[in-house]
Protein backbone atom coordinates (compact mmCIF):
# COMPACT_ATOMS: atom_id res chain seq x y z
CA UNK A 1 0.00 0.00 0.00
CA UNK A 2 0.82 3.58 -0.54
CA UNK A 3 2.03 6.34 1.84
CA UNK A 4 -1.50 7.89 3.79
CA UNK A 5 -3.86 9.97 1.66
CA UNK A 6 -3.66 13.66 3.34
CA UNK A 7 -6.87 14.00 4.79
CA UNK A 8 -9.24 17.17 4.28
CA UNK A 9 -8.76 20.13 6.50
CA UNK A 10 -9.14 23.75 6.65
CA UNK A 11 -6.10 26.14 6.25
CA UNK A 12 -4.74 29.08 7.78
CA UNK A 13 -4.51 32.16 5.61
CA UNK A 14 -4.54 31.15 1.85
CA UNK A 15 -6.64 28.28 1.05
CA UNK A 16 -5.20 27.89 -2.76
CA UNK A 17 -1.36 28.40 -2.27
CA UNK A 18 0.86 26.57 -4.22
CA UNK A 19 2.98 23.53 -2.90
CA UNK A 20 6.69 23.40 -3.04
CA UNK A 21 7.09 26.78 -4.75
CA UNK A 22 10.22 28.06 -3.94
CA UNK A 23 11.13 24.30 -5.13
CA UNK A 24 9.60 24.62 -8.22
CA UNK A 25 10.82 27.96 -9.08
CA UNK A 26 14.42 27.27 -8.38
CA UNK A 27 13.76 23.98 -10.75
CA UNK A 28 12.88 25.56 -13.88
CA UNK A 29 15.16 28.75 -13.93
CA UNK A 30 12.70 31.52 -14.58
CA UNK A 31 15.05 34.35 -15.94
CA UNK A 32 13.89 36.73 -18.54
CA UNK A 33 13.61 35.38 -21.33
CA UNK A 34 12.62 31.98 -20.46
CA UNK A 35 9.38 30.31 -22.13
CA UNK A 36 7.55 28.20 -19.38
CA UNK A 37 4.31 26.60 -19.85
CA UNK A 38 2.22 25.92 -16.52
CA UNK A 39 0.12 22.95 -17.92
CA UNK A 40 -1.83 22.71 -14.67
CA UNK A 41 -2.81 26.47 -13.84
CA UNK A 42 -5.74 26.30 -11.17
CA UNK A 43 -5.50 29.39 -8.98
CA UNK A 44 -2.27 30.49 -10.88
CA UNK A 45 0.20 31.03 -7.88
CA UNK A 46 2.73 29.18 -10.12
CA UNK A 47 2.65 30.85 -13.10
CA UNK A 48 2.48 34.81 -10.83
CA UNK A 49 5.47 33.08 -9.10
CA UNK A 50 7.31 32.66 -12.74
CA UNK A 51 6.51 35.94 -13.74
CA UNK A 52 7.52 37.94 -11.68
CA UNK A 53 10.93 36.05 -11.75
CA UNK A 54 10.86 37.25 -15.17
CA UNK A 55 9.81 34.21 -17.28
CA UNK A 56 7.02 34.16 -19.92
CA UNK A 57 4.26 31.95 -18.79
CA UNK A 58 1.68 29.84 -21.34
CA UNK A 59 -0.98 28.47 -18.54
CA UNK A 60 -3.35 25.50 -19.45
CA UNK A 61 -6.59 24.44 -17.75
CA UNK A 62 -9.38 22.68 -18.43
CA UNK A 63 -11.23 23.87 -15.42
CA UNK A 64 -13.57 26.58 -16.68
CA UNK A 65 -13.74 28.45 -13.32
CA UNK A 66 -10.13 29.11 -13.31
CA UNK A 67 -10.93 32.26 -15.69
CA UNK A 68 -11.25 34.41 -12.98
CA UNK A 69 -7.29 34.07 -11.92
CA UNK A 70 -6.02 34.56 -15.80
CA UNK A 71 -7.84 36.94 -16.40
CA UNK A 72 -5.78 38.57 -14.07
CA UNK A 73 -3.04 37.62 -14.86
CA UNK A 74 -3.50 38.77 -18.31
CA UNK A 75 -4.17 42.26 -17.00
CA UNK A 76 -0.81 42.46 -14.72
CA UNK A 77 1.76 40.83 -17.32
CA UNK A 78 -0.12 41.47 -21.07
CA UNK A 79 3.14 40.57 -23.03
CA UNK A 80 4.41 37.90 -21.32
CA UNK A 81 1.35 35.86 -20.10
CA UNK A 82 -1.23 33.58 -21.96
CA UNK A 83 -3.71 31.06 -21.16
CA UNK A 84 -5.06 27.98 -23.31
CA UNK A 85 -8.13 26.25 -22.58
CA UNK A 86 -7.32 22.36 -22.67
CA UNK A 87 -5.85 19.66 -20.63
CA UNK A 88 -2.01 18.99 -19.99
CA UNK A 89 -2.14 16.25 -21.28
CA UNK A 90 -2.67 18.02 -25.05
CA UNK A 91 0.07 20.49 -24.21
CA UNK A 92 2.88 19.49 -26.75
CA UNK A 93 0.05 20.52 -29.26
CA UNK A 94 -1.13 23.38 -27.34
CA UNK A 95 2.05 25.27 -26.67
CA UNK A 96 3.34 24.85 -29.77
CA UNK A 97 2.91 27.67 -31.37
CA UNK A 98 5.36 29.43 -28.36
CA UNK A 99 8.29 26.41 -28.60
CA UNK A 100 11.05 26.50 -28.05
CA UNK A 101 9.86 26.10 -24.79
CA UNK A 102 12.34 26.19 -21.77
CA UNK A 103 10.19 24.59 -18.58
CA UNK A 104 7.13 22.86 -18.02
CA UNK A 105 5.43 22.49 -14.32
CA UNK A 106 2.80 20.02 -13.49
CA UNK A 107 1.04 19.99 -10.73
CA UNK A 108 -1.34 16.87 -10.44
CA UNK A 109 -4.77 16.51 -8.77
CA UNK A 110 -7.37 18.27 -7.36
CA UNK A 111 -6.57 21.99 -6.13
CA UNK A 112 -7.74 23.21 -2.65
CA UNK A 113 -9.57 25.92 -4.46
CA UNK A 114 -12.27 22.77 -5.82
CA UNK A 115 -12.10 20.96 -2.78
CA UNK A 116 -13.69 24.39 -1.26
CA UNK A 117 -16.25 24.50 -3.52
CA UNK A 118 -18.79 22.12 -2.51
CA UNK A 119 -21.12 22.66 -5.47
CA UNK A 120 -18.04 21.24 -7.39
CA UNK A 121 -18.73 17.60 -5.43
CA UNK A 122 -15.46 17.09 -4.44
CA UNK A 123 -15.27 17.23 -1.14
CA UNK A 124 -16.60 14.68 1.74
CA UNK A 125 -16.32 17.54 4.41
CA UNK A 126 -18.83 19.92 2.28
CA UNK A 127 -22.80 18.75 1.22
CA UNK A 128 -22.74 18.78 -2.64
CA UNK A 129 -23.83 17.43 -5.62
CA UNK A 130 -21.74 13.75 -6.55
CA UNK A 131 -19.65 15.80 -9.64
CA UNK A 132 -16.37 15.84 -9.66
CA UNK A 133 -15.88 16.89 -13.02
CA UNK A 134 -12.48 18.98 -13.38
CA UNK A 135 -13.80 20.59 -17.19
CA UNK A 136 -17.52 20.25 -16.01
CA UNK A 137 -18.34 17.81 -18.55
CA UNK A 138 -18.77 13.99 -19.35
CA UNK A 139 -19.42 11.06 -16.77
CA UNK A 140 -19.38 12.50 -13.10
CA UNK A 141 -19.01 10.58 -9.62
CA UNK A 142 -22.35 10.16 -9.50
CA UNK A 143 -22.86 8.28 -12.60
CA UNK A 144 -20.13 5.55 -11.48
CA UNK A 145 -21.34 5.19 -7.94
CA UNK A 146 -25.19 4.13 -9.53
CA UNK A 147 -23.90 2.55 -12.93
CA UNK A 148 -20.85 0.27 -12.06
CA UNK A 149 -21.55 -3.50 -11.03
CA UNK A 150 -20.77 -3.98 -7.20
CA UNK A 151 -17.38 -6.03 -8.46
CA UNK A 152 -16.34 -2.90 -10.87
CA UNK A 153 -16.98 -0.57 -8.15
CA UNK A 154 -14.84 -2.37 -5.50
CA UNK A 155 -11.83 -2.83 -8.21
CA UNK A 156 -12.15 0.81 -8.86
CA UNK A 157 -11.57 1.65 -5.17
CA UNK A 158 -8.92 -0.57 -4.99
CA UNK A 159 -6.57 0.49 -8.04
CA UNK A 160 -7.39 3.88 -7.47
CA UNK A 161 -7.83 4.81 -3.76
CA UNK A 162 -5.90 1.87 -2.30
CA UNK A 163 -8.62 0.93 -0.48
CA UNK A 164 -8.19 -2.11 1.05
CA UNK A 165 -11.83 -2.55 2.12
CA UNK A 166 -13.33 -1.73 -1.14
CA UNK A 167 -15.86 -4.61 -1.27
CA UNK A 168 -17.12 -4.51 1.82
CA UNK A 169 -17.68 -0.24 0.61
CA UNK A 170 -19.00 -1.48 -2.62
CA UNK A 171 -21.33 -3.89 -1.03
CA UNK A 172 -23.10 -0.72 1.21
CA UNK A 173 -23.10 1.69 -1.93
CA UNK A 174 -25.11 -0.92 -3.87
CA UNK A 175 -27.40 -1.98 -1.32
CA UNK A 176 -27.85 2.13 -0.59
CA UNK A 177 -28.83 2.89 -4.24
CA UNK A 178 -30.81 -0.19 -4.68
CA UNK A 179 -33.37 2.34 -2.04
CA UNK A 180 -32.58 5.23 -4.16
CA UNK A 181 -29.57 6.95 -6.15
CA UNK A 182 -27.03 8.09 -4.29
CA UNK A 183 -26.49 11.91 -5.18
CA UNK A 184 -24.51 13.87 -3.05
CA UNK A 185 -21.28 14.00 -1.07
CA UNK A 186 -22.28 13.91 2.35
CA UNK A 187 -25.19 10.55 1.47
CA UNK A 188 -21.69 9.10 0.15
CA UNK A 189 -19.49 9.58 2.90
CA UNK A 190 -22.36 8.26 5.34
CA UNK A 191 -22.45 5.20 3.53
CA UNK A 192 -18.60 4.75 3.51
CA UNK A 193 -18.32 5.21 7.19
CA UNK A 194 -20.80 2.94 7.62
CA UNK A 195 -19.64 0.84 5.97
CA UNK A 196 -15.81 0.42 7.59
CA UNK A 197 -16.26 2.88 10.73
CA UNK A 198 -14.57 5.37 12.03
CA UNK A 199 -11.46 5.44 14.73
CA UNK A 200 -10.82 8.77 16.56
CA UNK A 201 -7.43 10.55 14.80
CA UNK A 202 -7.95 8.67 11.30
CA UNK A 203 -8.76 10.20 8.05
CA UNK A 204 -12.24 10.58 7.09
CA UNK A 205 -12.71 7.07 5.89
CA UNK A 206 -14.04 7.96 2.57
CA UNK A 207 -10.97 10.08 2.05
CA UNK A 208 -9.53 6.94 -0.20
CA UNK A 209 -12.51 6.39 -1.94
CA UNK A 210 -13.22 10.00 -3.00
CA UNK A 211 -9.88 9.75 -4.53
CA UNK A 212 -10.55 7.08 -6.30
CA UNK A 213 -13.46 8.47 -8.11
CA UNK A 214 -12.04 11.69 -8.80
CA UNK A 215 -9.02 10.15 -10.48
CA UNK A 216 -11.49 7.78 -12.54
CA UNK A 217 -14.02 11.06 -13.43
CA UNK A 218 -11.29 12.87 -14.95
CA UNK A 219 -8.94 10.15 -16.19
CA UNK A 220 -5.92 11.46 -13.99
CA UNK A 221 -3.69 8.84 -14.65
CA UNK A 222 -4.13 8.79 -18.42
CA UNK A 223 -3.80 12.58 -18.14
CA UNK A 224 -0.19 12.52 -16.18
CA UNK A 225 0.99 9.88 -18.48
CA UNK A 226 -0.26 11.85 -21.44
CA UNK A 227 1.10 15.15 -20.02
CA UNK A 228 4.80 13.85 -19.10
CA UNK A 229 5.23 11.99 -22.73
CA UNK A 230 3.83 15.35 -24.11
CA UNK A 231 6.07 17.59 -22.33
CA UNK A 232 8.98 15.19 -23.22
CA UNK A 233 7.88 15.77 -26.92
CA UNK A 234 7.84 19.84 -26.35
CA UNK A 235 10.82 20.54 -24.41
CA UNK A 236 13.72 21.91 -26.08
CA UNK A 237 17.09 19.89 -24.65
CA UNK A 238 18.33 21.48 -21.54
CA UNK A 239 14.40 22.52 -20.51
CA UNK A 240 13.36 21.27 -16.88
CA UNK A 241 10.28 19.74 -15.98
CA UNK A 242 9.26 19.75 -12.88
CA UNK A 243 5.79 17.50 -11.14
CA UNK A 244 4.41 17.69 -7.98
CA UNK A 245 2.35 14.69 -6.96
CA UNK A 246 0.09 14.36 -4.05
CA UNK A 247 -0.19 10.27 -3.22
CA UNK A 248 2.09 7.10 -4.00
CA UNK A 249 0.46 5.91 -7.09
CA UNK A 250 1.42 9.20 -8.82
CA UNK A 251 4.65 9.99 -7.65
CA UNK A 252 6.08 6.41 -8.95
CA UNK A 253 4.31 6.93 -12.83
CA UNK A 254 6.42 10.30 -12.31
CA UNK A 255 9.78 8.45 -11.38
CA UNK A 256 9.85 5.40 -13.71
CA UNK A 257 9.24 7.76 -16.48
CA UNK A 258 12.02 9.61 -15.57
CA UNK A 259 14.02 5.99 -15.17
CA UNK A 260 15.31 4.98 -19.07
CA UNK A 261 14.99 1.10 -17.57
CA UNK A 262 11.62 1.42 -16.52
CA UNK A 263 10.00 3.48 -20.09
CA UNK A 264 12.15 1.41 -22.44
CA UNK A 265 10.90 -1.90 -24.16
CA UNK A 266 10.27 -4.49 -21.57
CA UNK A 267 13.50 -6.79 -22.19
CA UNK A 268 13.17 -11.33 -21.24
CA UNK A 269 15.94 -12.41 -18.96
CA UNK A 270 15.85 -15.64 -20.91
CA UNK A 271 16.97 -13.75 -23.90
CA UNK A 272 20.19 -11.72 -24.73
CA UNK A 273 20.01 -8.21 -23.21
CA UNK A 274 19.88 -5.37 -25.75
CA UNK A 275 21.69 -2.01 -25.17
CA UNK A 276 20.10 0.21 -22.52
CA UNK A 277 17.31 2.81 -23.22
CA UNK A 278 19.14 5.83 -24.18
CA UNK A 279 18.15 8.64 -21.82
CA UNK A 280 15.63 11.33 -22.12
CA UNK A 281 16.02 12.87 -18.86
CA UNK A 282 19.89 13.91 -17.04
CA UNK A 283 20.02 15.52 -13.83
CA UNK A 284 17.30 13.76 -12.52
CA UNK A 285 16.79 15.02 -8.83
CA UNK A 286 15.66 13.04 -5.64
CA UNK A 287 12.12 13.51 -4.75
CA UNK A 288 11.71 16.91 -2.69
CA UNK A 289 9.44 17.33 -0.32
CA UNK A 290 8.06 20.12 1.96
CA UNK A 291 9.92 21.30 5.15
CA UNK A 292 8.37 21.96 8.85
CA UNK A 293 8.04 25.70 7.82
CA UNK A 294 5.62 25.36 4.72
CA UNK A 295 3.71 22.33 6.89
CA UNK A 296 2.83 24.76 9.73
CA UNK A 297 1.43 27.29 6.77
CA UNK A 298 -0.18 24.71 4.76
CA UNK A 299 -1.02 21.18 6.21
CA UNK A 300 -2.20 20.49 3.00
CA UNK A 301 0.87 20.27 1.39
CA UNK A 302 1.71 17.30 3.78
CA UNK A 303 2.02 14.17 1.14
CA UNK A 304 3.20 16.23 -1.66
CA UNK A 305 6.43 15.48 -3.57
CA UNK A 306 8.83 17.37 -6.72
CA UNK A 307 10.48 15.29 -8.78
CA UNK A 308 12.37 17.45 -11.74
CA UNK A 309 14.74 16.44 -14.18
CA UNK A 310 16.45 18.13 -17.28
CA UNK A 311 15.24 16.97 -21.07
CA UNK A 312 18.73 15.80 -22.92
CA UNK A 313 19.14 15.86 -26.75
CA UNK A 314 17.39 12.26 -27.40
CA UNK A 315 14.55 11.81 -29.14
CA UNK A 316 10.81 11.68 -27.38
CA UNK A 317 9.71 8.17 -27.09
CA UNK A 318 6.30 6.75 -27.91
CA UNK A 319 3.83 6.97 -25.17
CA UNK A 320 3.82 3.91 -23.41
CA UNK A 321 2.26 2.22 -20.24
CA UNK A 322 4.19 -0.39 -19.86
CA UNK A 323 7.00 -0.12 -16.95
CA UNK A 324 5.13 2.81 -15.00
CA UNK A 325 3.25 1.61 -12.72
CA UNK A 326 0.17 3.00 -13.83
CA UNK A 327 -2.90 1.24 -11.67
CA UNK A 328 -6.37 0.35 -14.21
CA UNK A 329 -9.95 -1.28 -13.43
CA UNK A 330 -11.70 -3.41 -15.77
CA UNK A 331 -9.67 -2.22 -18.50
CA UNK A 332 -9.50 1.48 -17.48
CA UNK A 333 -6.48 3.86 -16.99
């Protein structure tokens, strides 16, 4: 099993301030002149942070509400900010038109600034509708927890949340719908803590299981594995990408990818070993991860991690699966 999910919590003064930024920023270099593209944008404290370092910033987001936040951006830094509408994992194709491009930052899952919106549906701590759709659009939680088969929904729990008690969950949530569909956040959570209890000083013990529906809503492991193969396609050689991850099952896609070994053709030990994957990635750094002084002003930043690495004058690789880790359910990424 992974490393614990950080539970929901309020914050003390900003609620959507941005993990591991002085990390990040010392990662990609942001001195005039510098083209970085913020594929993950949300409330934007990234890309201000990279402007006013000096860089020029291309921000993506398929989160409609965001608007607000670039908008503003727009208005503070008009030559040397844009924002695209689309997902990171299209950003190769997005930012184009800007390449070369220097840096790319990533910063994967859901922002504090959704979890606070309880209309948004993902939260267990705030009454909501059962949504969690990130662009507002397609199949949302609520269509999974009434439409899968009891076995689907426990496998989904599994792979996603590493929830180790997912069929005993999936056995409530069925028998619960079976009376009528189960539609918003807090009906959910009852049923899950129903379901496997409750011990004083745990996490909310739907916290694994909301994760593993948001991930599934919005295809979030497709989307990182998309978005790192893309960003390896975009970066010039010598540009830095740099990923923060918020739970186990992330953070290791992001470090076999950057691991020749692990994204190269699988290889038989019965057979004669062929040369090594040539490497994308040099200066690969250690995972980073935050100190006791951004803990005390942000709990939430708790299980987050930076990984960052430099893009070297190979090739891009076809995307591939194989090698990273990447969890699936009944055929799903």
């Amino acid at each position: 099993m992974g490393k614990p999910i950080l539970p929901e919590m309020e914050t003390s003064g900003s609620p959507h301030a941005p993990v591991l930024l002085d990390e990040v920023v010392a990662a990609l270099s942001p001195v005039p002149g510098r083209r970085i593209v913020d594929g993950t944008f949300g409330a934007g404290g990234y890309s201000r942070a990279l402007l006013s370092a000096g860089a020029e910033v291309i921000a993506i987001d398929r989160d409609p509400s965001v608007l607000p936040h670039a908008e503003r951006l727009k208005a503070e830094f008009p030559e040397r900010f844009t924002f695209l509408a689309g997902t990171f994992s299209n950003l190769d194709v997005l930012a184009a038109p800007f390449a070369p491009i220097d840096g790319v930052v990533l910063d994967i899952g859901v922002s504090s600034m959704q979890l606070d919106q309880a209309e948004r549906g993902f939260s267990f701590m705030r009454d909501g509708p059962l949504d969690m759709r990130m662009s507002l659009a397609g199949e949302s939680a609520a269509d999974l927890v009434n439409g899968l088969e009891q076995d689907d929904l426990a496998n989904l729990l599994f792979a996603f949340g590493e929830e180790r008690k997912s069929r005993r969950i999936a056995q409530f949530i069925v028998a619960a719908r079976n009376e009528a569909p189960i539609t918003t956040t807090l009906a959910l959570a009852r049923i899950i803590e129903k379901a496997i209890g409750r011990k004083p000083g745990d996490a909310h013990p739907a916290t694994r299981s909301f994760q593993a529906l948001r991930i599934a809503v919005n295809g979030e492991f497709e989307q990182l594995v998309e978005g790192l193969f893309a960003a390896e396609r975009l970066l010039a050689p010598g540009g830095q990408l740099a990923v923060v991850s918020f739970h186990s099952l992330e953070d290791r896609i992001v470090k076999r990818f950057f691991d020749p070994d692990k994204g190269g053709p699988a290889q038989s030990r019965h057979l004669p070993q062929t040369e090594t994957e040539p490497r994308r990635w040099d200066e690969v750094a250690k995972a980073i991860k935050p100190g006791a002084a951004e803990l005390a002003r942000n709990p939430r930043a708790r299980s987050s991690v930076l990984r960052h690495a430099v893009r070297s004058q190979v090739p891009a690789r076809a995307v591939r699966l194989e090698g990273l880790g990447v969890p699936s359910f009944r055929g799903r990424v």
